[in-house]
N, C-alpha and C. Protein backbone atom coordinates (compact mmCIF):
# COMPACT_ATOMS: atom_id res chain seq x y z
N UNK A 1 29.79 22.05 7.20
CA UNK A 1 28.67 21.18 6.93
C UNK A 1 27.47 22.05 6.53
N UNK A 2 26.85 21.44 5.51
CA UNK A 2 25.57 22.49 5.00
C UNK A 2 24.18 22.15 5.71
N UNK A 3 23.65 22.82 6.27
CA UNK A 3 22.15 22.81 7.32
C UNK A 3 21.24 22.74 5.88
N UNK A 4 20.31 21.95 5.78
CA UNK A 4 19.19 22.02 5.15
C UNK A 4 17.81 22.16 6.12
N UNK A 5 16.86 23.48 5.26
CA UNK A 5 16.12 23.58 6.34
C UNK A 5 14.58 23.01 6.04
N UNK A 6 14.05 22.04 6.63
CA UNK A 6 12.49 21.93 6.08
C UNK A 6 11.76 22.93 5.62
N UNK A 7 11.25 21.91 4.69
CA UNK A 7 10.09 22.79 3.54
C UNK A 7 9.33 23.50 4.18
N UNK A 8 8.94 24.53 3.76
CA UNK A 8 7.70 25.31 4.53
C UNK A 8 6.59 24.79 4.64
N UNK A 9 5.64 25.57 5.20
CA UNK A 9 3.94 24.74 5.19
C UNK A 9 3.95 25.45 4.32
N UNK A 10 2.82 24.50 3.21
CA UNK A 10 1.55 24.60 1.79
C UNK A 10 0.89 26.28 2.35
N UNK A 11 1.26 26.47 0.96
CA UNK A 11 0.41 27.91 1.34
C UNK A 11 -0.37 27.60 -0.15
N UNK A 12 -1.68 28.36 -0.35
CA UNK A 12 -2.40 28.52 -1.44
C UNK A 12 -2.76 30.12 -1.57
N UNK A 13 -2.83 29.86 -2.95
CA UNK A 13 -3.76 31.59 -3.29
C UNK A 13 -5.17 31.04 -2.60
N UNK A 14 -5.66 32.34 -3.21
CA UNK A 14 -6.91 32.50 -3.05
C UNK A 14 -8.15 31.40 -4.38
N UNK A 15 -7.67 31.33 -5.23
CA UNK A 15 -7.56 30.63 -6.93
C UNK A 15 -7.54 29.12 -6.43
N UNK A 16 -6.33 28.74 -5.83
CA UNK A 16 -6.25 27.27 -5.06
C UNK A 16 -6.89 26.99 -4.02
N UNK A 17 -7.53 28.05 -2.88
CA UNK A 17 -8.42 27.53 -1.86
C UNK A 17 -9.67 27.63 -2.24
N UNK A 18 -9.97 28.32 -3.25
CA UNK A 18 -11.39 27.83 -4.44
C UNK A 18 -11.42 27.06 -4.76
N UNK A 19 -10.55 26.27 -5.26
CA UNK A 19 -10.21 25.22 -6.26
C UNK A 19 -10.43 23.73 -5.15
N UNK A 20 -9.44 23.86 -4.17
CA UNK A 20 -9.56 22.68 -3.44
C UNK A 20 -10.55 22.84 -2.47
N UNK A 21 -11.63 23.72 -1.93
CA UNK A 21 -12.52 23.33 -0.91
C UNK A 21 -13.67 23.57 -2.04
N UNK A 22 -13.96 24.43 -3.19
CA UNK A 22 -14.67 24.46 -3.51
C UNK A 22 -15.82 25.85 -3.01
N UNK A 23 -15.58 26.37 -1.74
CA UNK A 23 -16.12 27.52 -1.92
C UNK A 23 -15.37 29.13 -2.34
N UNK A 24 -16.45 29.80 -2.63
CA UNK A 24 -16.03 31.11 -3.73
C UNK A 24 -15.06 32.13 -2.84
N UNK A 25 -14.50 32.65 -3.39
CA UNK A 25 -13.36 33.59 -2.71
C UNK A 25 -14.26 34.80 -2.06
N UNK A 26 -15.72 34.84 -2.44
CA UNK A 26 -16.41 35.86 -1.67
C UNK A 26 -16.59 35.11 -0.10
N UNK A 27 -17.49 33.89 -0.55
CA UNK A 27 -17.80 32.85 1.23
C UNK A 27 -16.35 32.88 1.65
N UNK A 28 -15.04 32.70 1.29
CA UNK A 28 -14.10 32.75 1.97
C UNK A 28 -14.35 33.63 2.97
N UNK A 29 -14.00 34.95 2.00
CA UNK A 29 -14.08 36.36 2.62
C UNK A 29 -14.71 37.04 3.87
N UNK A 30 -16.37 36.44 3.34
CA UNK A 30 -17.43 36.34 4.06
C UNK A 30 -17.07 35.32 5.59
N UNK A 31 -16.33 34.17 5.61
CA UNK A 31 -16.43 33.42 6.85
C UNK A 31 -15.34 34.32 7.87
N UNK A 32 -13.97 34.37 7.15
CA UNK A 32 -12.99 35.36 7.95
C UNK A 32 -13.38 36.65 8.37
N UNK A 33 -14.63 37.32 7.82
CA UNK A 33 -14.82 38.44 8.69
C UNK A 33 -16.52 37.82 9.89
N UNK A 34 -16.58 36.77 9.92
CA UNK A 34 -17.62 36.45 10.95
C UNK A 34 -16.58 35.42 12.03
N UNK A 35 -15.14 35.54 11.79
CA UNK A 35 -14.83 34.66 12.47
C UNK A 35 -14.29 33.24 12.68
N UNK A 36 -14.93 32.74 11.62
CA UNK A 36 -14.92 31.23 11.31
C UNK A 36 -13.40 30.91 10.75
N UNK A 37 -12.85 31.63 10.08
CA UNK A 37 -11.41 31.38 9.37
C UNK A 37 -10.54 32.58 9.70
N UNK A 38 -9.28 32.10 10.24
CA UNK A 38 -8.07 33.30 10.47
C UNK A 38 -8.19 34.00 9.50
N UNK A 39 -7.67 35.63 9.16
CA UNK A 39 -7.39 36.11 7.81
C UNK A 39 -6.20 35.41 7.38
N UNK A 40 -6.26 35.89 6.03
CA UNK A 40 -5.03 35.29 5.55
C UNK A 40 -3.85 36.12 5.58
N UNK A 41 -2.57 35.31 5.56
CA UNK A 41 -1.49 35.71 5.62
C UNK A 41 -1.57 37.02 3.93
N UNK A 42 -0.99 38.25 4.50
CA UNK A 42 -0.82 39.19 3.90
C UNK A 42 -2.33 39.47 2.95
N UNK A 43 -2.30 40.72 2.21
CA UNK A 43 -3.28 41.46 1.13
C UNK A 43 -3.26 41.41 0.39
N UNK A 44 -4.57 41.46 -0.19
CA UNK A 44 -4.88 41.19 -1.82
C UNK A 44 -4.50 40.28 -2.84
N UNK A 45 -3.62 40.39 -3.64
CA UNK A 45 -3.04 39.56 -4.94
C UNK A 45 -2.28 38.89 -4.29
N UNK A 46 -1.52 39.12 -3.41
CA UNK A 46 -0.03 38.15 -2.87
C UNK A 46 -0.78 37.77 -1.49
N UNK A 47 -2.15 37.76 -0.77
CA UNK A 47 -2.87 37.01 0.01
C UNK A 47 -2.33 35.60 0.11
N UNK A 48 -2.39 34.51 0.93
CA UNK A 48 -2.21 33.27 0.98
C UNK A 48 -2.73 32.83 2.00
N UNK A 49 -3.34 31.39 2.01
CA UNK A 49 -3.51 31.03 3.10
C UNK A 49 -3.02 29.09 3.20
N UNK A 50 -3.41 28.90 4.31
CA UNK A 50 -2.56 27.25 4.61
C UNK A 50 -3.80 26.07 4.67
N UNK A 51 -2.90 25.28 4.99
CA UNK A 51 -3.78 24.16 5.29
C UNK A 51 -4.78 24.09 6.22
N UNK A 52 -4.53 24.74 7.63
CA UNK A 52 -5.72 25.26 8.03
C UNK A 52 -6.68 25.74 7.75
N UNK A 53 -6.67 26.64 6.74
CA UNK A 53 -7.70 27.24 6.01
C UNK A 53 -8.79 26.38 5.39
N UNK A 54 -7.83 25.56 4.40
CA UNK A 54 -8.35 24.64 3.82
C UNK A 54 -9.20 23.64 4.68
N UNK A 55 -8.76 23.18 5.43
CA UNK A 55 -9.50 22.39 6.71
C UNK A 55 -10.57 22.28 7.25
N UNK A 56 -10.30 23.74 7.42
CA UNK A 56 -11.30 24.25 8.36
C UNK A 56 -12.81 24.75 7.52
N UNK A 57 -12.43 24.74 5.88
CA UNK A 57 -13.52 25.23 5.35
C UNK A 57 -13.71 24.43 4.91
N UNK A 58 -13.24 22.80 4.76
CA UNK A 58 -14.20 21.58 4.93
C UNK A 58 -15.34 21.39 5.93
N UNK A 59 -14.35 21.26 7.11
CA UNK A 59 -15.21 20.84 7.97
C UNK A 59 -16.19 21.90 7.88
N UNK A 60 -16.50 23.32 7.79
CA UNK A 60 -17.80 23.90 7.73
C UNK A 60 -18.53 23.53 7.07
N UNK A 61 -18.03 23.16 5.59
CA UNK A 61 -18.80 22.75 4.60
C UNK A 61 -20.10 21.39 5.37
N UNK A 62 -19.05 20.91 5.96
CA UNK A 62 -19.58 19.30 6.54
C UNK A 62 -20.68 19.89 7.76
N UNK A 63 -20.49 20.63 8.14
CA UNK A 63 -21.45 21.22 9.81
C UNK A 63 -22.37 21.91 8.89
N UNK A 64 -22.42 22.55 8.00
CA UNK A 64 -23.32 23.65 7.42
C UNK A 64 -24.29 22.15 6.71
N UNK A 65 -23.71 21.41 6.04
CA UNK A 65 -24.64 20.00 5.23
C UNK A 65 -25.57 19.25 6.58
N UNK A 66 -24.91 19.59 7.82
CA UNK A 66 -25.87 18.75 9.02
C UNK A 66 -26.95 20.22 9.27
N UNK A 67 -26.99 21.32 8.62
CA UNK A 67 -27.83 22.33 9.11
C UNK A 67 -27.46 22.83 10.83
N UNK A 68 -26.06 22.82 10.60
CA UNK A 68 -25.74 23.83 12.39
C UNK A 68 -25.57 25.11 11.97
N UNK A 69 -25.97 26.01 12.41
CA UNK A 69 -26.21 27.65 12.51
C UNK A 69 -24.65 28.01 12.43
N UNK A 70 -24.16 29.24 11.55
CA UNK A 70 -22.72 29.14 11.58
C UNK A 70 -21.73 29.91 13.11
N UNK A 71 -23.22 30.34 13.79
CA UNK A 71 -22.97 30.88 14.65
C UNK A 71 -21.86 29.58 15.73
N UNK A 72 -22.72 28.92 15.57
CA UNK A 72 -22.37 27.26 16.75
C UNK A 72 -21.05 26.63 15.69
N UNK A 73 -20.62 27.01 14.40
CA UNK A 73 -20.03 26.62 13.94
C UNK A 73 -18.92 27.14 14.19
N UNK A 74 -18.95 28.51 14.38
CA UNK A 74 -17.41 30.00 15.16
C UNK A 74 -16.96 28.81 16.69
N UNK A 75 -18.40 28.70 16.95
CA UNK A 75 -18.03 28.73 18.42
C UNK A 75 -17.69 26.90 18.47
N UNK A 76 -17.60 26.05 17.59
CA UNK A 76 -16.76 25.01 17.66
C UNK A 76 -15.61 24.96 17.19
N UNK A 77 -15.20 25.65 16.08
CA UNK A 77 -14.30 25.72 15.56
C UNK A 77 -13.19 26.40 16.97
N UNK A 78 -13.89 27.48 17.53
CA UNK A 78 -12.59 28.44 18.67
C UNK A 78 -12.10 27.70 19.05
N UNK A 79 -12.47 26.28 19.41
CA UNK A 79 -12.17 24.96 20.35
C UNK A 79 -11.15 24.62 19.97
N UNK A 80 -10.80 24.51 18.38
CA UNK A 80 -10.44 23.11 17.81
C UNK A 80 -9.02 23.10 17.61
N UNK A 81 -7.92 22.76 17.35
CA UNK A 81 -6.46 23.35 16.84
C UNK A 81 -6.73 22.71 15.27
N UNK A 82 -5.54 22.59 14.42
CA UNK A 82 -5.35 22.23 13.12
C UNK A 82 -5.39 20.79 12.88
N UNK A 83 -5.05 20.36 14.12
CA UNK A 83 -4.93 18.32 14.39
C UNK A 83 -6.12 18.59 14.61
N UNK A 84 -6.61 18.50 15.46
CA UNK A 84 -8.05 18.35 15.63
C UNK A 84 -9.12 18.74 14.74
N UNK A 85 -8.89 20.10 13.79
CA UNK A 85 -9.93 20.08 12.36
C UNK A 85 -9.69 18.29 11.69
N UNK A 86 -8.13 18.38 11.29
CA UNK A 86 -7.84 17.02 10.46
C UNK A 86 -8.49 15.65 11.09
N UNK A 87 -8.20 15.23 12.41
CA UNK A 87 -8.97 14.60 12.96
C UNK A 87 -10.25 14.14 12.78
N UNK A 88 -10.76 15.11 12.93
CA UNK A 88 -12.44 15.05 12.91
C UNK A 88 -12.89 14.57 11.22
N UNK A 89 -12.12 15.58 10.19
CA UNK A 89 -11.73 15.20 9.35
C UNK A 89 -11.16 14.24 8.43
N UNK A 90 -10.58 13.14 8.86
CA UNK A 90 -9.93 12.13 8.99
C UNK A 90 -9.11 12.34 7.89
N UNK A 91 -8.41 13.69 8.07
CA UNK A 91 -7.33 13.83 6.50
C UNK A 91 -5.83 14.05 6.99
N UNK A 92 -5.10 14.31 6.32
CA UNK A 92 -3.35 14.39 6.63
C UNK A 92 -3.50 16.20 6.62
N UNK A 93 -2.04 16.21 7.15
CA UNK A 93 -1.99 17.26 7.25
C UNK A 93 -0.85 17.66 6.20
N UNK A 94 -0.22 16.14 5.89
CA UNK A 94 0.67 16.21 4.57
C UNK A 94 0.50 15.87 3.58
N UNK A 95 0.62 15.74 2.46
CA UNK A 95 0.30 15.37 1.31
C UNK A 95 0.86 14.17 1.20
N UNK A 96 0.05 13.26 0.97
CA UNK A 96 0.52 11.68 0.82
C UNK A 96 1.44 11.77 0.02
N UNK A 97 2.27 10.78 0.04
CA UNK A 97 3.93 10.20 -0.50
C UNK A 97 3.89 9.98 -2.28
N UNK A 98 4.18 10.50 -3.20
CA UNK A 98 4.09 10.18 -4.69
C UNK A 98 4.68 8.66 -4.46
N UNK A 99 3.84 7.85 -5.06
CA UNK A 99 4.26 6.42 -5.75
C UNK A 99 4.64 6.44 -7.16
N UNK A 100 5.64 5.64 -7.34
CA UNK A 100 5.82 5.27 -9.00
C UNK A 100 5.79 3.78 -9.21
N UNK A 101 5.19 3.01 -10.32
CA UNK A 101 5.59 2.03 -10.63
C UNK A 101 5.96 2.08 -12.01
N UNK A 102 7.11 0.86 -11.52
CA UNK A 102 8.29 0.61 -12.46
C UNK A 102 8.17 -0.23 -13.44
N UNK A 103 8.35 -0.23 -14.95
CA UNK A 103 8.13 -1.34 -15.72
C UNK A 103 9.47 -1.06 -16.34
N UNK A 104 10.08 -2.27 -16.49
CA UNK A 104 11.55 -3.13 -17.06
C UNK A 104 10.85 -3.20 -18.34
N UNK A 105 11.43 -2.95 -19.09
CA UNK A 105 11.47 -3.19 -20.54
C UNK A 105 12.35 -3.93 -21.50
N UNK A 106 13.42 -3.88 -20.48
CA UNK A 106 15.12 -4.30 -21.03
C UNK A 106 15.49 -4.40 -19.53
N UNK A 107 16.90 -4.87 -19.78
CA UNK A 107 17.66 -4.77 -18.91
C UNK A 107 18.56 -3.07 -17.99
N UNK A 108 18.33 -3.00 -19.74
CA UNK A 108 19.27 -1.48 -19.21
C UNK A 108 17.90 -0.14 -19.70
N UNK A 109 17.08 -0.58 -19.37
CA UNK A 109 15.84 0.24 -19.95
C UNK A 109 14.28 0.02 -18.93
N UNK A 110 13.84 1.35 -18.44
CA UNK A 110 12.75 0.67 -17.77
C UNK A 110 12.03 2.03 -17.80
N UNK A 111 10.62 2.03 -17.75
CA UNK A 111 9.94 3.60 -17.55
C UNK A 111 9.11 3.81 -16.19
N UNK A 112 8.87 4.84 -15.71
CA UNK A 112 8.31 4.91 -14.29
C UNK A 112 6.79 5.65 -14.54
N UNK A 113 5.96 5.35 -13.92
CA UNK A 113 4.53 6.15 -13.90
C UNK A 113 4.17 6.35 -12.64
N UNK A 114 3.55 7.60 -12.58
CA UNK A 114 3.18 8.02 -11.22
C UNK A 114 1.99 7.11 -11.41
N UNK A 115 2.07 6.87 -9.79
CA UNK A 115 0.84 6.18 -9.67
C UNK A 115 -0.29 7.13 -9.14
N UNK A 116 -1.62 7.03 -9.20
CA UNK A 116 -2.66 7.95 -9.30
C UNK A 116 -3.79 7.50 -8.63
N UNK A 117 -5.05 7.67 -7.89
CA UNK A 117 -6.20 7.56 -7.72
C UNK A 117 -7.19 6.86 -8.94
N UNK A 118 -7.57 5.90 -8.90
CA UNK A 118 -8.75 5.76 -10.03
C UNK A 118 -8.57 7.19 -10.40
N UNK A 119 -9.72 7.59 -9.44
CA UNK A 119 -10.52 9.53 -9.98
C UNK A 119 -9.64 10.31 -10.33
N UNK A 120 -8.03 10.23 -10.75
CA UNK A 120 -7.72 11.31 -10.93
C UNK A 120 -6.88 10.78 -12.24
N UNK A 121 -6.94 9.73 -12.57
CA UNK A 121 -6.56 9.15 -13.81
C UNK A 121 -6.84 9.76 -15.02
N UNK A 122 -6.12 10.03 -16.06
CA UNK A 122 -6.64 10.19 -17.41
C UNK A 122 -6.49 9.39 -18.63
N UNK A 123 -7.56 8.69 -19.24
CA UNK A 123 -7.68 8.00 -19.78
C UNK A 123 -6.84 8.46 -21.32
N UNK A 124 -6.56 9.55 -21.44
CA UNK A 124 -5.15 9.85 -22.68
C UNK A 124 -3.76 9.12 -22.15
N UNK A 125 -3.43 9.60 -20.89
CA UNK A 125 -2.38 9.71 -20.51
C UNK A 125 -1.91 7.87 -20.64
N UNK A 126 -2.97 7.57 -19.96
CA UNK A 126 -3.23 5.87 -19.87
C UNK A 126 -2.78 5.24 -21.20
N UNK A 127 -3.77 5.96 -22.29
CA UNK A 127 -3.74 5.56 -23.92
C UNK A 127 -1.89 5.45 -24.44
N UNK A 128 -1.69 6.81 -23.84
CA UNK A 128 -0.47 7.40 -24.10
C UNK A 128 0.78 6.41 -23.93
N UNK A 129 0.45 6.14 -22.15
CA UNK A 129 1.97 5.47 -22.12
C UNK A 129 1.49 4.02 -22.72
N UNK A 130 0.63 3.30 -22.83
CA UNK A 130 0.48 2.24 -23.43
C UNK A 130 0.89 1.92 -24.70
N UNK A 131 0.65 3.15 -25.70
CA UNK A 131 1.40 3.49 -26.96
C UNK A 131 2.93 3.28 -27.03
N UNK A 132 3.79 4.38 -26.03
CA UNK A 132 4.98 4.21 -25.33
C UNK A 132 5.28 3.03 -24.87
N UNK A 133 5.09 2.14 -24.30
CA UNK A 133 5.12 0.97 -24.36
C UNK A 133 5.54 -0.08 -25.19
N UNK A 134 4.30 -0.23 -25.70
CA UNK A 134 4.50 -0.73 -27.01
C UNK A 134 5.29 -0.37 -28.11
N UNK A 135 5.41 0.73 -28.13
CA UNK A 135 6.54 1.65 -29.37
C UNK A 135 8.45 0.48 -28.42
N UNK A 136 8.17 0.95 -27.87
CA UNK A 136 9.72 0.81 -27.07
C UNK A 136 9.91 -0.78 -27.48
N UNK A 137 8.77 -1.35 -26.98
CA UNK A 137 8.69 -3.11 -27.07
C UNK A 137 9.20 -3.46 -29.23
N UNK A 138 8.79 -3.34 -29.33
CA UNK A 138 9.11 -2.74 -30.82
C UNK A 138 10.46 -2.72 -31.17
N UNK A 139 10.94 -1.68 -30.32
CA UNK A 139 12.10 -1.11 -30.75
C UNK A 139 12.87 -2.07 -30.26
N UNK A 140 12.73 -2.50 -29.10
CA UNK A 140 13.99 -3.36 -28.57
C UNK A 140 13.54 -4.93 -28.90
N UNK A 141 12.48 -5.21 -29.84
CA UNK A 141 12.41 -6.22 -30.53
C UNK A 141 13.28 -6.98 -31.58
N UNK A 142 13.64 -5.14 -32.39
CA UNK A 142 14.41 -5.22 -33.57
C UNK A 142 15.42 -5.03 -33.49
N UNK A 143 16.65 -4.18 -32.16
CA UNK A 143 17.36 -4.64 -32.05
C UNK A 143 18.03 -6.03 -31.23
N UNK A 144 17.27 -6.60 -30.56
CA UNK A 144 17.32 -8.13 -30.39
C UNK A 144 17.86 -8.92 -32.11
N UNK A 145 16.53 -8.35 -32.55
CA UNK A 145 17.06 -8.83 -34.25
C UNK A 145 18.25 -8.81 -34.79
N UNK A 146 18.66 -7.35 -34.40
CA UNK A 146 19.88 -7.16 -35.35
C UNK A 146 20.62 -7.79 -34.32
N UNK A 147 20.92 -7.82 -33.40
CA UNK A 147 21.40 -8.29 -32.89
C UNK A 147 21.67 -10.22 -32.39
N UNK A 148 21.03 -10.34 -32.90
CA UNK A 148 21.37 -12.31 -33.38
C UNK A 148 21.70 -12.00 -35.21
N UNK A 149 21.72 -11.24 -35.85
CA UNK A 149 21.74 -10.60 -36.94
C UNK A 149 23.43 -10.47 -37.17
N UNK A 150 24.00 -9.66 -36.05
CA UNK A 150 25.12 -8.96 -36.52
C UNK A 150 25.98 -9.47 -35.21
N UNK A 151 25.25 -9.43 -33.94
CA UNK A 151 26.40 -10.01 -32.91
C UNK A 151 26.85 -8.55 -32.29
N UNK A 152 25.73 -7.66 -32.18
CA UNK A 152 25.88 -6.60 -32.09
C UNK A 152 24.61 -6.23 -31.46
N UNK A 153 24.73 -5.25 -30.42
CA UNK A 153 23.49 -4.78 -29.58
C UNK A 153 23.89 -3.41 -28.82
């Protein structure tokens, strides 16, 4: 029998924990040597760090916007575990579930779209499959046609 083993935890570069908290890979730098953030797993270029990381340099973000000294910010954080950043946080610690919805086109024909956030929508992509759509609707218009046509589909 074959063991499958769960996925690992989310690790990010340094590039992606810029990206998703929004502060610079120097303030990173800068909080892990005052304390505030574990270092990260391994050095330099192949550096990574987790969801904790990420977390946890929300919630500073959020204590530093109320004006708390980052000193009182070390010393809440020592408290806290990774549930408890998220908590306070009111975020997952997993990445919500991909949705698709399904549109039938035919019987033996249907297309799937991820489903998305308003905010993270793109109004091409939107343009796009609507085009797709319609192209397909089209297509299986005319063979409907030929098909009362020829008796053939």
């Amino acid at each position: 029998m074959r063991r499958f083993e769960a996925p690992g935890p989310i690790r990010y570069t340094l590039q992606d924990l810029e990206r998703e908290s929004g502060a610079s890979g120097r303030t990173i730098r800068y909080y892990i040597s005052l304390g505030l953030l574990q270092p990260a797993y391994g050095r330099g270029k192949t550096a990574t760090y987790d969801t904790d990381h990420l977390l946890r340099l929300k919630l500073i973000q959020r204590l530093k916007e109320e004006r708390q000294p980052l000193n009182d910010i070390r010393e809440q954080l020592s408290h806290l575990s990774s549930d408890d950043v998220a908590r306070v946080l009111q975020a997952q610690l997993h990445p919500a579930a991909v949705t698709w919805k399904r549109y039938v086109l035919h019987d033996d024909l249907e297309i799937s779209l991820r489903e998305r956030p308003l905010a993270e929508r793109s109004a091409a992509h939107e343009q796009a499959f609507d085009m797709i759509v319609e192209y397909a609707r089209s297509v299986i218009q005319d063979m409907r046609r030929k098909e009362r046509e020829t008796g053939e589909f």
